[in-house]
PDB file of N, CA and C in Angstrom:
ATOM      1  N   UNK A   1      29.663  33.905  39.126  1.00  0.00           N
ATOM      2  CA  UNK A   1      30.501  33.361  38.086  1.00  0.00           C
ATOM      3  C   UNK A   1      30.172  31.888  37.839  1.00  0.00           C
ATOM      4  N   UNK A   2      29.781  30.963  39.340  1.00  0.00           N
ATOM      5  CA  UNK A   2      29.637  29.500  38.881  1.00  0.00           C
ATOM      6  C   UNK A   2      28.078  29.585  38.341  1.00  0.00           C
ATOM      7  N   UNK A   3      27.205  30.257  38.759  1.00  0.00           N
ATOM      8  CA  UNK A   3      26.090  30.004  37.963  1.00  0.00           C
ATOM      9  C   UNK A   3      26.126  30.288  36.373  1.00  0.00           C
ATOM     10  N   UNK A   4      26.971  31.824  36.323  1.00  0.00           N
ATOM     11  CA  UNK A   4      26.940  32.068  34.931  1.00  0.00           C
ATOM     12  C   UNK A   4      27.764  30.919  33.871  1.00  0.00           C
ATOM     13  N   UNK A   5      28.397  30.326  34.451  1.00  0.00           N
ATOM     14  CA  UNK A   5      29.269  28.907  33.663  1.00  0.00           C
ATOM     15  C   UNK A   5      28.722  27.461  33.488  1.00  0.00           C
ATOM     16  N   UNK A   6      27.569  27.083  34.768  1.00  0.00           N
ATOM     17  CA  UNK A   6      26.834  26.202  34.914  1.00  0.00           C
ATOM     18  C   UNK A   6      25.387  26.291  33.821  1.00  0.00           C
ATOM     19  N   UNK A   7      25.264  27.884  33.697  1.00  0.00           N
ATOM     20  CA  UNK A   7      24.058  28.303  32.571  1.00  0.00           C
ATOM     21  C   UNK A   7      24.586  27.758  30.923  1.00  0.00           C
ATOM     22  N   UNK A   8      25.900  28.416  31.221  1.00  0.00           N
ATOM     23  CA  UNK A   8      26.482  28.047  29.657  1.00  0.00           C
ATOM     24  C   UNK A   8      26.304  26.587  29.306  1.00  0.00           C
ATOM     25  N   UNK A   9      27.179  26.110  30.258  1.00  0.00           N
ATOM     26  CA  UNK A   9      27.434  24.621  29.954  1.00  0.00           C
ATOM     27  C   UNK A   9      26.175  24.201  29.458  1.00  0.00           C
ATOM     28  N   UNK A  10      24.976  24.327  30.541  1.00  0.00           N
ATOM     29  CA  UNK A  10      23.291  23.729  29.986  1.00  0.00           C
ATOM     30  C   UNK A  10      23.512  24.092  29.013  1.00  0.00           C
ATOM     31  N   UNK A  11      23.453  25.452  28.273  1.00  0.00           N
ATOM     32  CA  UNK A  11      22.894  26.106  27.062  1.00  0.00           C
ATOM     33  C   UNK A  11      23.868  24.926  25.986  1.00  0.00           C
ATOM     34  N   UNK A  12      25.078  24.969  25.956  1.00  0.00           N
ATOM     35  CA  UNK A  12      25.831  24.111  24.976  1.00  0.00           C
ATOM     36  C   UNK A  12      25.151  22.697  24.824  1.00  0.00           C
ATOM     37  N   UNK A  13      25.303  21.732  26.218  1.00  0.00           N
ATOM     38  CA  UNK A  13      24.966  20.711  26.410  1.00  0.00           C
ATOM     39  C   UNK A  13      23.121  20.320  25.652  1.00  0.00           C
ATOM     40  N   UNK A  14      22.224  21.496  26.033  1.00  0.00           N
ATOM     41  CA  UNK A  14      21.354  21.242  24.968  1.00  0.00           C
ATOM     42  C   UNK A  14      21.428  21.672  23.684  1.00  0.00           C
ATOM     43  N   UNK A  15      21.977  22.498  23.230  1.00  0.00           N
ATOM     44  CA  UNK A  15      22.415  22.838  21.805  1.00  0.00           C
ATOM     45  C   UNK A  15      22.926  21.277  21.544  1.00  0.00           C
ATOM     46  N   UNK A  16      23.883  20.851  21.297  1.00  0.00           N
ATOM     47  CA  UNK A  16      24.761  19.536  21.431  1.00  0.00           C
ATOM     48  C   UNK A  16      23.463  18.391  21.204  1.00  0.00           C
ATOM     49  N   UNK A  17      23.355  18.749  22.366  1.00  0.00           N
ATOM     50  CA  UNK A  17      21.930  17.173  22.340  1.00  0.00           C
ATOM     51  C   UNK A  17      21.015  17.274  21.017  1.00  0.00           C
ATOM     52  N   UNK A  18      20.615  18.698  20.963  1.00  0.00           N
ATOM     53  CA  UNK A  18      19.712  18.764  20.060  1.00  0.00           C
ATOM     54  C   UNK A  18      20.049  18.739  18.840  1.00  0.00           C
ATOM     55  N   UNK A  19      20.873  18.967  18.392  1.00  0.00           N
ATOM     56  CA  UNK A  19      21.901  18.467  16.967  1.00  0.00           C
ATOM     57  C   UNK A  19      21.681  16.853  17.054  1.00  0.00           C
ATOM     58  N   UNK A  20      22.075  15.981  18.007  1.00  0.00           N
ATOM     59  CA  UNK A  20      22.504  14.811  17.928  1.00  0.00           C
ATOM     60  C   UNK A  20      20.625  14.614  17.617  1.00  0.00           C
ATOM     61  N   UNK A  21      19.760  14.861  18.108  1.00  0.00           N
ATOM     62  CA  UNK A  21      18.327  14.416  18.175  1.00  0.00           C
ATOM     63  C   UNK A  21      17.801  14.531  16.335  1.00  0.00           C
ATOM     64  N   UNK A  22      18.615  15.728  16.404  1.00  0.00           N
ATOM     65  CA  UNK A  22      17.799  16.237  15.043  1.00  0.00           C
ATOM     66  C   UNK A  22      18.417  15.159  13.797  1.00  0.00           C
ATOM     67  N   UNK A  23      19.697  15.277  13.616  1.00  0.00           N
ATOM     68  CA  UNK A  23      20.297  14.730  12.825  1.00  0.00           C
ATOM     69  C   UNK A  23      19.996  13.187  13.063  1.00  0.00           C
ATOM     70  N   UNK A  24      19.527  12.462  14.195  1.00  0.00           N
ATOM     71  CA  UNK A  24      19.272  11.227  14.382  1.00  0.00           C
ATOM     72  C   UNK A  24      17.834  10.821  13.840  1.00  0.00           C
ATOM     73  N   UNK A  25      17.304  11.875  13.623  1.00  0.00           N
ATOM     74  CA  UNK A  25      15.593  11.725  14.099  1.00  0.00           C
ATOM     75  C   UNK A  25      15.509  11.806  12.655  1.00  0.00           C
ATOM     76  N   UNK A  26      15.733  12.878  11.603  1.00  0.00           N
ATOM     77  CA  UNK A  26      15.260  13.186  10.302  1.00  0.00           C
ATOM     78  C   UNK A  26      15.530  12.155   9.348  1.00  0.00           C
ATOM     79  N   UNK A  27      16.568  11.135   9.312  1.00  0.00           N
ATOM     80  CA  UNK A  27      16.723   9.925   8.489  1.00  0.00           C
ATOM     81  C   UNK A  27      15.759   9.030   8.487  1.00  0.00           C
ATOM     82  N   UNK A  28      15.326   8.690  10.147  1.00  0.00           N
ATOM     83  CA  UNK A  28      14.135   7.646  10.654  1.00  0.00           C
ATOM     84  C   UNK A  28      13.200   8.515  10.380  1.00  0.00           C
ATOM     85  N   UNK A  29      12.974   9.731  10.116  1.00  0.00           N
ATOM     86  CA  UNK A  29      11.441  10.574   9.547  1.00  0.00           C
ATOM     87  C   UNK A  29      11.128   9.815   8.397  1.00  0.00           C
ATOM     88  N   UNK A  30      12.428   9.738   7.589  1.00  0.00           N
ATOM     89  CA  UNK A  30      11.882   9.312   6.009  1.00  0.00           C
ATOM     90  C   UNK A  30      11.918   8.015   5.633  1.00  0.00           C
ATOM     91  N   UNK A  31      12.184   7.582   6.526  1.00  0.00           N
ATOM     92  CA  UNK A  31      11.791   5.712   6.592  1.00  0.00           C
ATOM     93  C   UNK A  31      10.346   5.511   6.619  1.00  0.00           C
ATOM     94  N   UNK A  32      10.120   5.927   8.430  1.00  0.00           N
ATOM     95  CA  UNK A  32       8.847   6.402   8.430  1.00  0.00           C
ATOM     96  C   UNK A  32       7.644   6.393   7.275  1.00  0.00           C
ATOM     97  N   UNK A  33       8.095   8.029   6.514  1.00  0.00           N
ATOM     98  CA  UNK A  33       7.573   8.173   5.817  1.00  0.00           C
ATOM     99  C   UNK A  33       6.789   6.762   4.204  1.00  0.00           C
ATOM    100  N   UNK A  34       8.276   6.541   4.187  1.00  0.00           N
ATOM    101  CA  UNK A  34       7.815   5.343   3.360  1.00  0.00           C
ATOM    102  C   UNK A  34       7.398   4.254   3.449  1.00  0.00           C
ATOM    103  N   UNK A  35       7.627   3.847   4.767  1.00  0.00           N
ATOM    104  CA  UNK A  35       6.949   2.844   5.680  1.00  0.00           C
ATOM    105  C   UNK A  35       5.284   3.107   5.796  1.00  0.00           C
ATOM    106  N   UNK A  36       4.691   4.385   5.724  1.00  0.00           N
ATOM    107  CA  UNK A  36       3.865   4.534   5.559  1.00  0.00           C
ATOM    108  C   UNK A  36       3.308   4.582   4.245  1.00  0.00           C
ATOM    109  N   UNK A  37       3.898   5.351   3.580  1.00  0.00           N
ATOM    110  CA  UNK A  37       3.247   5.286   1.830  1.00  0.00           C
ATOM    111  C   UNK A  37       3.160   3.359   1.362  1.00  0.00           C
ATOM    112  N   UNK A  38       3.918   2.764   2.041  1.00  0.00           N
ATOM    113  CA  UNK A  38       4.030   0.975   1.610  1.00  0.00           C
ATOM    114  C   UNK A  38       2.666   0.265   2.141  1.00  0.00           C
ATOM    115  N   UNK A  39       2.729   1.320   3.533  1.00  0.00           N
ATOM    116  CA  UNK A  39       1.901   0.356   4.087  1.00  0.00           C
ATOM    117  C   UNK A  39      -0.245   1.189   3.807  1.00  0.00           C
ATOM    118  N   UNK A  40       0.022   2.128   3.202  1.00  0.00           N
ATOM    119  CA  UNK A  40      -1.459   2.952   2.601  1.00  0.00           C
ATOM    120  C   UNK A  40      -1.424   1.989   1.358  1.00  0.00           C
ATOM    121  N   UNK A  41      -0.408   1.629   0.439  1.00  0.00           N
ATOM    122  CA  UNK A  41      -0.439   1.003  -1.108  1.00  0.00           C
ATOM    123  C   UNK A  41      -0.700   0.082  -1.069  1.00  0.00           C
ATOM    124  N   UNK A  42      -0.331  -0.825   0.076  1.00  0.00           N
ATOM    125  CA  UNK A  42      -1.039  -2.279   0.818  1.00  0.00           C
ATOM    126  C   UNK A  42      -2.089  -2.137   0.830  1.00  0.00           C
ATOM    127  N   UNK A  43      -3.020  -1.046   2.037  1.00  0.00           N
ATOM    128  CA  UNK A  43      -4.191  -1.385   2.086  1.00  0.00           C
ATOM    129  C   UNK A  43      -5.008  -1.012   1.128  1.00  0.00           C
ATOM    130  N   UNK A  44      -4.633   0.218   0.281  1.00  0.00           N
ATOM    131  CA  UNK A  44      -5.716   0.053  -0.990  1.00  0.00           C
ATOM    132  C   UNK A  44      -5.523  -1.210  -1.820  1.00  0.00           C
ATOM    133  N   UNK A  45      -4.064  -1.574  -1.991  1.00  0.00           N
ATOM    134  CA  UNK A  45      -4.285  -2.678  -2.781  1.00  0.00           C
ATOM    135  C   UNK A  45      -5.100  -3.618  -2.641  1.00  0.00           C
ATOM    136  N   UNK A  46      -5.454  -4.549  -0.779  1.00  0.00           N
ATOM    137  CA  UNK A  46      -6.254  -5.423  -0.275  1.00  0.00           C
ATOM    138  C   UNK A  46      -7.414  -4.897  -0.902  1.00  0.00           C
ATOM    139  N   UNK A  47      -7.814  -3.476  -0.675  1.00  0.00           N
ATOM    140  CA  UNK A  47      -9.251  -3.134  -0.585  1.00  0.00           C
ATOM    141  C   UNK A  47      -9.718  -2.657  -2.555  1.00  0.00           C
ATOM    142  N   UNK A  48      -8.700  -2.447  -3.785  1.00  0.00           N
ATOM    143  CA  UNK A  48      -9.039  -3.050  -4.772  1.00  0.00           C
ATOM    144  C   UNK A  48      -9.368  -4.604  -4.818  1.00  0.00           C
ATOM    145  N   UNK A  49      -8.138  -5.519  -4.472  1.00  0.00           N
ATOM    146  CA  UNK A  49      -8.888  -7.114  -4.226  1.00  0.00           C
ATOM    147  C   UNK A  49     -10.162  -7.580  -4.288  1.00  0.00           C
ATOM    148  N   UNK A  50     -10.833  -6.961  -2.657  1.00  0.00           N
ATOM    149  CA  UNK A  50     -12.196  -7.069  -2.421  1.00  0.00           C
ATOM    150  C   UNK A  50     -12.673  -6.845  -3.617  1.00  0.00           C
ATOM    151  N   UNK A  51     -12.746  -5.465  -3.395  1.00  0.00           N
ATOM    152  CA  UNK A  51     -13.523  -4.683  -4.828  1.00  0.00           C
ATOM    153  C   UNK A  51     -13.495  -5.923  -5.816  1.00  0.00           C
ATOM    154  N   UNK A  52     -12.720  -6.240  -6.019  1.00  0.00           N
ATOM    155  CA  UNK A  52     -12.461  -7.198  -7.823  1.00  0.00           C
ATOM    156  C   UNK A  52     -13.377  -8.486  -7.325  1.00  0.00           C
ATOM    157  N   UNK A  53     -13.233  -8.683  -6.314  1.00  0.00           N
ATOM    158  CA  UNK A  53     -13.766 -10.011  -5.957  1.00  0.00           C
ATOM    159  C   UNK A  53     -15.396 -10.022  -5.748  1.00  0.00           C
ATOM    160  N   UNK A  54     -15.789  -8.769  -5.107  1.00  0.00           N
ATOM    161  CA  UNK A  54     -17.168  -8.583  -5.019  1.00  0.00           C
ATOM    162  C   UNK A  54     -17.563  -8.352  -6.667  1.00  0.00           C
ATOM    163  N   UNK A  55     -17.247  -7.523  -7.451  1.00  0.00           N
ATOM    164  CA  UNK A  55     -17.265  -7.535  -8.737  1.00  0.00           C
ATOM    165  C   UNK A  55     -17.707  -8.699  -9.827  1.00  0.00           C
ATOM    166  N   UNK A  56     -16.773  -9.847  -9.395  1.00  0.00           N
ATOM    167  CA  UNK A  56     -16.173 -11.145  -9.932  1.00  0.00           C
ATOM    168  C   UNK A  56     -18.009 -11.517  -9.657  1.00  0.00           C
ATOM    169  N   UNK A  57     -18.162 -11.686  -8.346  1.00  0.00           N
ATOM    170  CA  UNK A  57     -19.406 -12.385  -7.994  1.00  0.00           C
ATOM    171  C   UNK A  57     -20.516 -11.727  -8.405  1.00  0.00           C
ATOM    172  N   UNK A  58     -21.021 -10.429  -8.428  1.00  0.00           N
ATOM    173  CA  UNK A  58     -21.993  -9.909  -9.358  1.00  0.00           C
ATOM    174  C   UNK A  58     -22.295 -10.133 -11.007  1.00  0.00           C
ATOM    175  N   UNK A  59     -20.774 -10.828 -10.898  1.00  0.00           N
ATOM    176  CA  UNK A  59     -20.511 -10.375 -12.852  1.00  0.00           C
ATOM    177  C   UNK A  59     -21.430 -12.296 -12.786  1.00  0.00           C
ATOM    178  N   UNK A  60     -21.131 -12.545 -12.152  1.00  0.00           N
ATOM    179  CA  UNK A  60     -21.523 -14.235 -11.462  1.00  0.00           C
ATOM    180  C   UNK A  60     -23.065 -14.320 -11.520  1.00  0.00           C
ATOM    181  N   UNK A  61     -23.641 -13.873 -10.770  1.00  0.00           N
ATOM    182  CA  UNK A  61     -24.933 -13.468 -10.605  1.00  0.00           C
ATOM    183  C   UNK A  61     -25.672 -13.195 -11.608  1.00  0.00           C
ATOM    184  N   UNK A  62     -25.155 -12.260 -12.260  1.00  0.00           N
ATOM    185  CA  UNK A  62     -25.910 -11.526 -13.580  1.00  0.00           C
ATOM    186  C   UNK A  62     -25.741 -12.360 -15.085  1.00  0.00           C
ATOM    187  N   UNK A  63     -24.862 -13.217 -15.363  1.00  0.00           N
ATOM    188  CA  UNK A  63     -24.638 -14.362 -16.031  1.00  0.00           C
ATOM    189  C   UNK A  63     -25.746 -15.437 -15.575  1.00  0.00           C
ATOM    190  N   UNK A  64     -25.873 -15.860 -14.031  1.00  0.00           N
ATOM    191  CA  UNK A  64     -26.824 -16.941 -13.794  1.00  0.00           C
ATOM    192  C   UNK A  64     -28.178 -16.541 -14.216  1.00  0.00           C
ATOM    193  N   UNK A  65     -28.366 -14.857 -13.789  1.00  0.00           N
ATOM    194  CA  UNK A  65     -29.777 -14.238 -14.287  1.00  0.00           C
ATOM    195  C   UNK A  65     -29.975 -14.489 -15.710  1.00  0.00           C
ATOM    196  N   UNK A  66     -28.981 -14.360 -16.891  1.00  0.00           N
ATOM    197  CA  UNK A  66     -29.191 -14.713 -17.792  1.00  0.00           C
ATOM    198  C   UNK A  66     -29.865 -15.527 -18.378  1.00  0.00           C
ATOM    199  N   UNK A  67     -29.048 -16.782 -17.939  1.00  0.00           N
ATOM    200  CA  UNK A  67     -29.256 -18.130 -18.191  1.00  0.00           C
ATOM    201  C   UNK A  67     -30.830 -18.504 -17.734  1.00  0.00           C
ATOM    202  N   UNK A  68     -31.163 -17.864 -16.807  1.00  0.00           N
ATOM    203  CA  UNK A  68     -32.616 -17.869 -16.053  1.00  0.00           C
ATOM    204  C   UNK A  68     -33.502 -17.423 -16.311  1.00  0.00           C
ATOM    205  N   UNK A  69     -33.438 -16.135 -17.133  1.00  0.00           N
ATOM    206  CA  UNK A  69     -34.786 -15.339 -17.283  1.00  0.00           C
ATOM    207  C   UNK A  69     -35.274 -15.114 -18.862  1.00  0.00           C
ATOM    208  N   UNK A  70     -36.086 -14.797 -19.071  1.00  0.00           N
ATOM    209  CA  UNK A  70     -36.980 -14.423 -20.287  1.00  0.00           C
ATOM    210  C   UNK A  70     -36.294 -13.591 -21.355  1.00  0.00           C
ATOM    211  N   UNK A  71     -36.503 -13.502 -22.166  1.00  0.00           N
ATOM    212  CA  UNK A  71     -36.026 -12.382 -23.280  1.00  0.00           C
ATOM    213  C   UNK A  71     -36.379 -11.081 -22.893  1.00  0.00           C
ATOM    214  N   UNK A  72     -37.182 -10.363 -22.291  1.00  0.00           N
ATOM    215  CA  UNK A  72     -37.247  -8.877 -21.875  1.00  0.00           C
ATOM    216  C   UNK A  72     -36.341  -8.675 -20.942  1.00  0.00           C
ATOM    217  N   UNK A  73     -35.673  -9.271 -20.155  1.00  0.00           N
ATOM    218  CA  UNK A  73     -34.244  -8.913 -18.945  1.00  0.00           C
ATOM    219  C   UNK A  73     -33.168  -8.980 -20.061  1.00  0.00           C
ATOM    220  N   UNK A  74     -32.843  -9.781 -20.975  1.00  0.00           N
ATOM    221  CA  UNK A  74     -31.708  -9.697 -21.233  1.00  0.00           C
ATOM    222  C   UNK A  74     -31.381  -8.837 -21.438  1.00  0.00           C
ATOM    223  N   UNK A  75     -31.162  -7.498 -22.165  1.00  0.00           N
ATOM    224  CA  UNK A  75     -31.184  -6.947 -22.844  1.00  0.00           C
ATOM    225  C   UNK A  75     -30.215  -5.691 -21.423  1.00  0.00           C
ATOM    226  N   UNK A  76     -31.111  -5.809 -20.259  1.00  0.00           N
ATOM    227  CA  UNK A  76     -30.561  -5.119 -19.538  1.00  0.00           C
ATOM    228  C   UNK A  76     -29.441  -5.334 -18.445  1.00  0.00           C
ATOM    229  N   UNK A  77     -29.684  -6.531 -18.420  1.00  0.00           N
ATOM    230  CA  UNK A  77     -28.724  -7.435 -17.721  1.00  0.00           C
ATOM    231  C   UNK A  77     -27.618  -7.628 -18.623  1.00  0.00           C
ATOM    232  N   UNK A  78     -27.491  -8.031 -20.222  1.00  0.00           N
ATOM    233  CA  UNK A  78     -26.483  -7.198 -20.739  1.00  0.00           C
ATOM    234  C   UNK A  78     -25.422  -6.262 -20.607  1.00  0.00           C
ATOM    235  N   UNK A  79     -26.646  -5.521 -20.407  1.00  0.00           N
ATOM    236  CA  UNK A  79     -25.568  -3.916 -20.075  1.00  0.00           C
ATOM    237  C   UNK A  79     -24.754  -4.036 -18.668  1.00  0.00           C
ATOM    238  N   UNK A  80     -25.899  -4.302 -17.852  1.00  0.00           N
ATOM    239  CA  UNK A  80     -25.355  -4.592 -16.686  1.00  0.00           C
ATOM    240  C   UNK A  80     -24.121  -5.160 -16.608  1.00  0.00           C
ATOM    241  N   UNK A  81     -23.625  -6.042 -17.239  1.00  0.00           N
ATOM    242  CA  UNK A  81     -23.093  -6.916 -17.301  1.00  0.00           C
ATOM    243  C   UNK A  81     -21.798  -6.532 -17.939  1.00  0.00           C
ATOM    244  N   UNK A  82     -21.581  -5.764 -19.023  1.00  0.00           N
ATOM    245  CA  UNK A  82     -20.842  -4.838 -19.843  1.00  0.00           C
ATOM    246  C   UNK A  82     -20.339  -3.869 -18.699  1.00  0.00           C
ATOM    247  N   UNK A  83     -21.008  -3.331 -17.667  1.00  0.00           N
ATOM    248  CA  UNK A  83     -20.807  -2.230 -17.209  1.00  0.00           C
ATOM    249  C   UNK A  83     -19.661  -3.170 -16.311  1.00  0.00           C
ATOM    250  N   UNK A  84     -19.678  -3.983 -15.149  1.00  0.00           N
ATOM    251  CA  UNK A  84     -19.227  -4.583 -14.627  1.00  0.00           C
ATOM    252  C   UNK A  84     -17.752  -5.158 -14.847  1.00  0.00           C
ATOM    253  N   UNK A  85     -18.130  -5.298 -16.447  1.00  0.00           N
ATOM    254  CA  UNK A  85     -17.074  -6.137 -17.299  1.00  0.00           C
ATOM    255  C   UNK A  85     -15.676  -4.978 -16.910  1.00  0.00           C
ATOM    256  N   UNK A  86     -16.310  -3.495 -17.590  1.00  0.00           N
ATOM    257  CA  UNK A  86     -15.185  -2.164 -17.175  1.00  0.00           C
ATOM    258  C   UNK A  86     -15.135  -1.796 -15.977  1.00  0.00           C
ATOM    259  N   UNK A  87     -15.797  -2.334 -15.104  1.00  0.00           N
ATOM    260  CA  UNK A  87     -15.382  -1.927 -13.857  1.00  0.00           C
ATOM    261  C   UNK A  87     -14.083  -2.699 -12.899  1.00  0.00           C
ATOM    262  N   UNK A  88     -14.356  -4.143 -14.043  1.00  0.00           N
ATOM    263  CA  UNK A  88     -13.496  -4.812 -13.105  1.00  0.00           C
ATOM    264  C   UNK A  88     -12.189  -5.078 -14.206  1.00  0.00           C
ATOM    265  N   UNK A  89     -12.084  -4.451 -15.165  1.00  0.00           N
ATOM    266  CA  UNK A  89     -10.850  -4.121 -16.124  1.00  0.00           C
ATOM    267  C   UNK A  89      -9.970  -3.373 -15.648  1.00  0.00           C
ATOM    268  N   UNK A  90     -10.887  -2.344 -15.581  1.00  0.00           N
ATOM    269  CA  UNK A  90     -10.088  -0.808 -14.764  1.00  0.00           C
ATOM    270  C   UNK A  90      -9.718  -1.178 -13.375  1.00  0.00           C
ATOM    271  N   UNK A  91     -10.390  -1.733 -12.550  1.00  0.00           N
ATOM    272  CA  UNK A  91      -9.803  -2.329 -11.097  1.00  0.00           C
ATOM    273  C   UNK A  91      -8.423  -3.220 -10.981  1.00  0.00           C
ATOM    274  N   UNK A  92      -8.572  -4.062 -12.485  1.00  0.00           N
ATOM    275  CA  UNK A  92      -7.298  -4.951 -12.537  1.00  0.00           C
ATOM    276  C   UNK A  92      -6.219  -4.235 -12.421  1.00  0.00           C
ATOM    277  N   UNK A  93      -6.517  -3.221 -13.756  1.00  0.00           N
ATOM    278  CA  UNK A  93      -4.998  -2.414 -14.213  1.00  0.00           C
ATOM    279  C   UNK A  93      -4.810  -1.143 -13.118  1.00  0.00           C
ATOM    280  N   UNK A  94      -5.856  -0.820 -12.312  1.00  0.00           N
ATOM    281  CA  UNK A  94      -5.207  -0.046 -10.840  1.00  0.00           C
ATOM    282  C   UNK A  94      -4.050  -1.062 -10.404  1.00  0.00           C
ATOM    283  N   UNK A  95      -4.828  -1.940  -9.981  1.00  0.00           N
ATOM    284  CA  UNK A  95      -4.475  -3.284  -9.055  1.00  0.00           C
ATOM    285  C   UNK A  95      -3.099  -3.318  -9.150  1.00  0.00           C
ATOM    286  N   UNK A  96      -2.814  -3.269 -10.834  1.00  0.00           N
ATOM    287  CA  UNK A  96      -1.073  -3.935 -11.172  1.00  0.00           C
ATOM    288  C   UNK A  96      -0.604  -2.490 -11.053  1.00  0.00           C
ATOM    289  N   UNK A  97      -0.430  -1.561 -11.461  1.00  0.00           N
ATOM    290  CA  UNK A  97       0.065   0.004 -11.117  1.00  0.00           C
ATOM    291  C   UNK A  97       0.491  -0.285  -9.520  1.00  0.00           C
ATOM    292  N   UNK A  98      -0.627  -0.647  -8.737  1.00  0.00           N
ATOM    293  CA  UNK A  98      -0.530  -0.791  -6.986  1.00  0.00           C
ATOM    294  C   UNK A  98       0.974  -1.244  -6.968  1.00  0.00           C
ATOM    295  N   UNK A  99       0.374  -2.427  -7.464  1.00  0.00           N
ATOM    296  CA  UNK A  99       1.426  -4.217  -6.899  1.00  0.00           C
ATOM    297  C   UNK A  99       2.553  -3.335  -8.118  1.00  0.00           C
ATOM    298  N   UNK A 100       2.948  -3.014  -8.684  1.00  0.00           N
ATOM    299  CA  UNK A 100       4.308  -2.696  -9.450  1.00  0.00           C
ATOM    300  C   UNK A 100       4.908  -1.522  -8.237  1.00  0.00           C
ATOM    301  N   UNK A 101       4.290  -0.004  -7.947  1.00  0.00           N
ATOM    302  CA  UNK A 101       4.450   0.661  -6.662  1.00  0.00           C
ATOM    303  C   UNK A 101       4.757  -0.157  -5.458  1.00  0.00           C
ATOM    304  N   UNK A 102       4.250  -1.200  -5.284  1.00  0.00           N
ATOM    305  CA  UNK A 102       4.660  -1.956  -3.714  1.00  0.00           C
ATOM    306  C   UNK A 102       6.172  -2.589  -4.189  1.00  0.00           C
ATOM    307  N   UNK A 103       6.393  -3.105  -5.479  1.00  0.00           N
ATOM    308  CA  UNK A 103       7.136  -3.987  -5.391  1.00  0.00           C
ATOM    309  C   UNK A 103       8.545  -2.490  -5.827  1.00  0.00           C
ATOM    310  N   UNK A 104       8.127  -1.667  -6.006  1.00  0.00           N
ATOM    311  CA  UNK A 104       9.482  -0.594  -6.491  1.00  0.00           C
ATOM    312  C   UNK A 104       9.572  -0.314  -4.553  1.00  0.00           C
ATOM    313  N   UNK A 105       8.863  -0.086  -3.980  1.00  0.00           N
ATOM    314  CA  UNK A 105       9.193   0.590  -2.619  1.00  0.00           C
ATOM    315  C   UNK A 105       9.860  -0.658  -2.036  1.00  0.00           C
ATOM    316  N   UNK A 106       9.224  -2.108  -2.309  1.00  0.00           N
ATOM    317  CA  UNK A 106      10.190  -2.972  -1.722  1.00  0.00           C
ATOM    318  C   UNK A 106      11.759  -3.539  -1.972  1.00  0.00           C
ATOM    319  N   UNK A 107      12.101  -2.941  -3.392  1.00  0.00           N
ATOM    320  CA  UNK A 107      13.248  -2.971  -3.727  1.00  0.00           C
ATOM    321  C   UNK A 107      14.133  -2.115  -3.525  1.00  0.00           C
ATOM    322  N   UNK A 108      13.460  -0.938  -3.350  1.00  0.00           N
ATOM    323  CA  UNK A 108      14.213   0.588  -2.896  1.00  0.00           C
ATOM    324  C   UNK A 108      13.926   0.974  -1.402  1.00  0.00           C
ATOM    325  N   UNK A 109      14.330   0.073  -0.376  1.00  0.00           N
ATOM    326  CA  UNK A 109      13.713   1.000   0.679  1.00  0.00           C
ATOM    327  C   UNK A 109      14.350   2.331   0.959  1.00  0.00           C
TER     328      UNK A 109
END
């Protein structure tokens, strides 16, 4: 009889616990969760930055080539140059999409 009452009690006592775990645990899941989506939107954001910045300095480069070389480069260095121009347009307007997403998760945690 005392074992069969000492079994129960366990069985309740972890039932019990495990309610308190679950219901404690699933709120801090979704913190978590967004704590993580903040902190992935961060690092792509840093790593558009770069991007824009390495960009910035090619677009740099290919302007000095300009200024430097003969009439048969221009023409391609041009393009080059055009191409760069949309690469680092489209990087901006990721960029602000990012930074508008960081700044909604930081107002809503």
């Amino acid at each position: 009889m005392k074992l069969k009452l000492t079994i129960l009690i366990l069985i309740i006592v972890i039932s019990i616990g495990s309610i308190i775990i679950a219901t404690d645990f699933f709120p801090n899941l979704k913190y978590v969760e967004i704590s993580n989506q903040y902190e992935n939107l961060l690092k792509y954001k840093n790593e558009l930055e770069k991007i824009n910045e390495y960009n910035q300095e090619i677009l740099k480069d290919l302007e000095y080539q300009i200024t430097n070389s003969d009439d048969a480069n221009i023409s391609q260095i041009n393009n080059e140059i055009d191409v760069i121009n949309r690469v680092i347009i489209e990087n901006k307007l990721e960029l602000e999409e990012i930074i508008i997403k960081l700044s909604q998760i930081e107002s809503n945690p």
